[in-house]
C-alpha atoms as a PDB file:
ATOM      1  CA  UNK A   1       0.000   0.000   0.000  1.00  0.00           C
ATOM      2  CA  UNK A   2       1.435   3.519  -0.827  1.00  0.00           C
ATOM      3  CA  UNK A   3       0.155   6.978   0.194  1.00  0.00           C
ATOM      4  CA  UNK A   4       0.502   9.945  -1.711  1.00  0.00           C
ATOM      5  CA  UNK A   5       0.357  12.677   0.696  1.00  0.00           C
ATOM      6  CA  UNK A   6       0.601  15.208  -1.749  1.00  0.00           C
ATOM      7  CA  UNK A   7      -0.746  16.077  -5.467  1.00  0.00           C
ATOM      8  CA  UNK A   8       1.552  14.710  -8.002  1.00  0.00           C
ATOM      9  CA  UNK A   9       1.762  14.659 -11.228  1.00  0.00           C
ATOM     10  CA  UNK A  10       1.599  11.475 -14.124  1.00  0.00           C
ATOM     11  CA  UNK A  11       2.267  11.025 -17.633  1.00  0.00           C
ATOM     12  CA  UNK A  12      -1.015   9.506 -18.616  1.00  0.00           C
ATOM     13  CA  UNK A  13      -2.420   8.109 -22.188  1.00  0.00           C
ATOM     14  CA  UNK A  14      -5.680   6.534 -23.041  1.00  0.00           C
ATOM     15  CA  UNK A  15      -6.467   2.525 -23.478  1.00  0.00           C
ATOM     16  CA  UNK A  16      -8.179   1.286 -26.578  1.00  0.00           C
ATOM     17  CA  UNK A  17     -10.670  -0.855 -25.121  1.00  0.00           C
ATOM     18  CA  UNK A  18     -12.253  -2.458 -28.363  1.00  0.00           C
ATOM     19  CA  UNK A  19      -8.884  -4.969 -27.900  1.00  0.00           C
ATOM     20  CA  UNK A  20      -7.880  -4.455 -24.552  1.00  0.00           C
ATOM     21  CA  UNK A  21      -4.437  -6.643 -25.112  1.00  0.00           C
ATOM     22  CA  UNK A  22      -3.513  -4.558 -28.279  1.00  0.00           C
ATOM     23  CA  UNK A  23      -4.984  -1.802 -26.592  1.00  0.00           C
ATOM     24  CA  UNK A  24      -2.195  -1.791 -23.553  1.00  0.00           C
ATOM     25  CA  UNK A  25       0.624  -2.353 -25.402  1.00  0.00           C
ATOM     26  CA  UNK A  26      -0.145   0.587 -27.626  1.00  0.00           C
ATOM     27  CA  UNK A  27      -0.309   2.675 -24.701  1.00  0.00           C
ATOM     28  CA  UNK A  28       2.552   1.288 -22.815  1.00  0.00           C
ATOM     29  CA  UNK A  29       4.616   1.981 -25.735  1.00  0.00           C
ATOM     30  CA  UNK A  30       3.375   5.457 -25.815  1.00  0.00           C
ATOM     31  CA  UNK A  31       4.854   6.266 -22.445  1.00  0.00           C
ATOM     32  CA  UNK A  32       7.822   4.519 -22.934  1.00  0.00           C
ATOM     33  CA  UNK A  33       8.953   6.373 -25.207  1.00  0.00           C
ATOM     34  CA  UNK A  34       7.742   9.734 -23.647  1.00  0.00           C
ATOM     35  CA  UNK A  35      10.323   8.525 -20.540  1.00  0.00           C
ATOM     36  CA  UNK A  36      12.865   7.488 -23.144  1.00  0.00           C
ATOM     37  CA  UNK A  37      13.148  11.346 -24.899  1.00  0.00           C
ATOM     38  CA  UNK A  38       9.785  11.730 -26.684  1.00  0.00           C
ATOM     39  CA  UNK A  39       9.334  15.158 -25.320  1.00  0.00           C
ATOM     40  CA  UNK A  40      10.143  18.538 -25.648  1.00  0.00           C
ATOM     41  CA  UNK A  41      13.031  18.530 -23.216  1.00  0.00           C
ATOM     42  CA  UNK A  42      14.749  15.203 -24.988  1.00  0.00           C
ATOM     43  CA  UNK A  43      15.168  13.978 -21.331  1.00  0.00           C
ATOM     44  CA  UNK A  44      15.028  10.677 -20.239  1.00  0.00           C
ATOM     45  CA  UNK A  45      12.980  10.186 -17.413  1.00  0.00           C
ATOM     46  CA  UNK A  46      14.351   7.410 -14.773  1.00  0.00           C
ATOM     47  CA  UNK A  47      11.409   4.172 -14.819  1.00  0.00           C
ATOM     48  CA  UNK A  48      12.017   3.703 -11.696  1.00  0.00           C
ATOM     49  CA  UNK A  49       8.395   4.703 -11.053  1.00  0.00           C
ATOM     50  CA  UNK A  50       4.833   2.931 -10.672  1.00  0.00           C
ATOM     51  CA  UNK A  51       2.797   2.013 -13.964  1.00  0.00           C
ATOM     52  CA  UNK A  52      -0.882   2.783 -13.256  1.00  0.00           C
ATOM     53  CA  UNK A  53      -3.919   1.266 -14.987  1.00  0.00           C
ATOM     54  CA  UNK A  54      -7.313   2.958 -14.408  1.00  0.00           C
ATOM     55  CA  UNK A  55     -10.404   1.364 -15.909  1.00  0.00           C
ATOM     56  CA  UNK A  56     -14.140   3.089 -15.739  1.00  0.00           C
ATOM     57  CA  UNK A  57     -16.964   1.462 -15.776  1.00  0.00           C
ATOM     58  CA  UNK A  58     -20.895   2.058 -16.927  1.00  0.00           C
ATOM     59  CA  UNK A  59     -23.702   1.265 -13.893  1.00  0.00           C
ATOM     60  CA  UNK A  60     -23.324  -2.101 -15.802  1.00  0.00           C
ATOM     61  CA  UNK A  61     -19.834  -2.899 -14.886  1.00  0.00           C
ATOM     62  CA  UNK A  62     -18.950  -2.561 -18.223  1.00  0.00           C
ATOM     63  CA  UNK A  63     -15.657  -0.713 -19.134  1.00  0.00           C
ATOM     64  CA  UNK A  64     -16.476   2.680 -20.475  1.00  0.00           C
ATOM     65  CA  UNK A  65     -12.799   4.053 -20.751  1.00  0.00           C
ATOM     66  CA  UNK A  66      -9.308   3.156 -19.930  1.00  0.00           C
ATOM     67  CA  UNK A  67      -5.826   5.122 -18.905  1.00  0.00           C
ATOM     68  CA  UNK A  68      -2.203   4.134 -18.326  1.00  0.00           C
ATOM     69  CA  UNK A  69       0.174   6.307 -16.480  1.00  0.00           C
ATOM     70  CA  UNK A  70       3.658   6.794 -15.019  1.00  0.00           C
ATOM     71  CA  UNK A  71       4.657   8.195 -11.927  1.00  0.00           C
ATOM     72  CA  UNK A  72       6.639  11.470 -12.799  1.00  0.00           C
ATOM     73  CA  UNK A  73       9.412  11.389 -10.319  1.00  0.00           C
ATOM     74  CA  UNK A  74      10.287  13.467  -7.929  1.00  0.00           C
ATOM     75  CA  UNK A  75      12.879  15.793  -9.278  1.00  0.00           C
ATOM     76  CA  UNK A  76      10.293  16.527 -12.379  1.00  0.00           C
ATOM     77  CA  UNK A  77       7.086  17.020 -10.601  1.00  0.00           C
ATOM     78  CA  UNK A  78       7.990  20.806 -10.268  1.00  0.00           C
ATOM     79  CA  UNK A  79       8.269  20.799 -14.355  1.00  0.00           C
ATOM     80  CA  UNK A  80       7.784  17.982 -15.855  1.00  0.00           C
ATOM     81  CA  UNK A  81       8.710  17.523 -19.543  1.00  0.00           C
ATOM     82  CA  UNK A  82       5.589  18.289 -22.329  1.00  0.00           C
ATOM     83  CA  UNK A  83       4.945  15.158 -24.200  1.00  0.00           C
ATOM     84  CA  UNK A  84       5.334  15.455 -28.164  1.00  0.00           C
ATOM     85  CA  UNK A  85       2.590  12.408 -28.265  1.00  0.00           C
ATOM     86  CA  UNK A  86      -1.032  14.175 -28.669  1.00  0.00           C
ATOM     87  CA  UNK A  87      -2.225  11.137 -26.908  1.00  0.00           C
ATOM     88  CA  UNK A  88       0.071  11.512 -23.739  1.00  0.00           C
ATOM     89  CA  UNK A  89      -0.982  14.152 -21.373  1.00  0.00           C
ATOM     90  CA  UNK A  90       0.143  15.273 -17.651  1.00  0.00           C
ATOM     91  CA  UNK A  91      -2.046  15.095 -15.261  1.00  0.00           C
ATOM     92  CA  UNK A  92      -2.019  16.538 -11.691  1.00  0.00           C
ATOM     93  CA  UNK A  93      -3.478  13.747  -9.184  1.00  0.00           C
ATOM     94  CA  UNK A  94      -5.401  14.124  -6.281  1.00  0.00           C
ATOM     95  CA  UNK A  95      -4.052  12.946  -2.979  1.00  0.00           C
ATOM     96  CA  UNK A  96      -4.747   8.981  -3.135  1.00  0.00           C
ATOM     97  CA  UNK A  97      -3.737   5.811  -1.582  1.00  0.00           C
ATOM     98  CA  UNK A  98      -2.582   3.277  -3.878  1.00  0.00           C
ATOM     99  CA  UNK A  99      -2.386  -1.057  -3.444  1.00  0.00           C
ATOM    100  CA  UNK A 100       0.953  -2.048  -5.415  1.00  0.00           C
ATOM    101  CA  UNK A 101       1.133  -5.776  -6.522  1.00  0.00           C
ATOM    102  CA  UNK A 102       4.781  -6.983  -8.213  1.00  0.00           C
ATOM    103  CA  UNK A 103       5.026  -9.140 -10.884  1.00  0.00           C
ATOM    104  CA  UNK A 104       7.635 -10.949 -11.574  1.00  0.00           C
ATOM    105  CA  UNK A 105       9.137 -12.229 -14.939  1.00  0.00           C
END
C-alpha cells in the first residue's frame, strides 16, 4: 500500500478498449517512449516509477474508458517535460492511496 500525501503529477495516455491486449501495449509503448526522450526537453525520465492502470466502468460494470500512467518522479514534478505524443498528457493527481502488486518475470 502507498500513500501519496501530496498532489503529483503522471504522464497519462488513453487505453483502446475495443482490444484491450492490443490496446495496452499501444499505450505502454506510448509512455515509454515519452520517458525514453519523446518530449520537448529530450530527457530521459528514470522508470524507476509505478505504472498505473485505471479502468471506468458504466452502472453495468462494463468498461467505459481506460488510462495508463507513469509516476513522474520526484525531481520533475515541479516541471515535468511536455509530451510530443497528442495522446500523452500530464495530469495533476489528487491525494490517493494506492495497493501495489509486483510481478515478476
Amino acid at each position: 500500500k502507498q500513500w501519496y500525501q501530496r498532489r503529483v503529477r503522471g504522464a497519462v495516455t488513453p487505453i483502446d478498449t475495443t482490444d484491450k491486449e492490443k490496446g495496452q501495449t499501444e499505450a505502454y509503448w506510448r509512455l515509454f517512449k515519452y520517458i525514453n526522450k519523446a518530449n520537448e526537453q529530450g530527457a530521459r525520465i528514470a522508470k524507476t516509477a509505478y505504472l498505473v492502470n485505471r479502468w471506468f466502468f458504466d452502472d453495468d460494470f462494463k468498461i467505459e474508458s481506460a488510462q495508463m500512467a507513469f509516476y513522474i518522479p520526484s525531481a520533475l514534478q515541479g516541471s515535468p517535460p511536455r509530451p510530443t505524443d497528442d495522446l500523452v498528457t500530464v495530469e495533476r493527481w489528487d491525494d490517493a492511496i494506492t495497493y501495489n502488486r509486483v510481478f515478476g518475470g
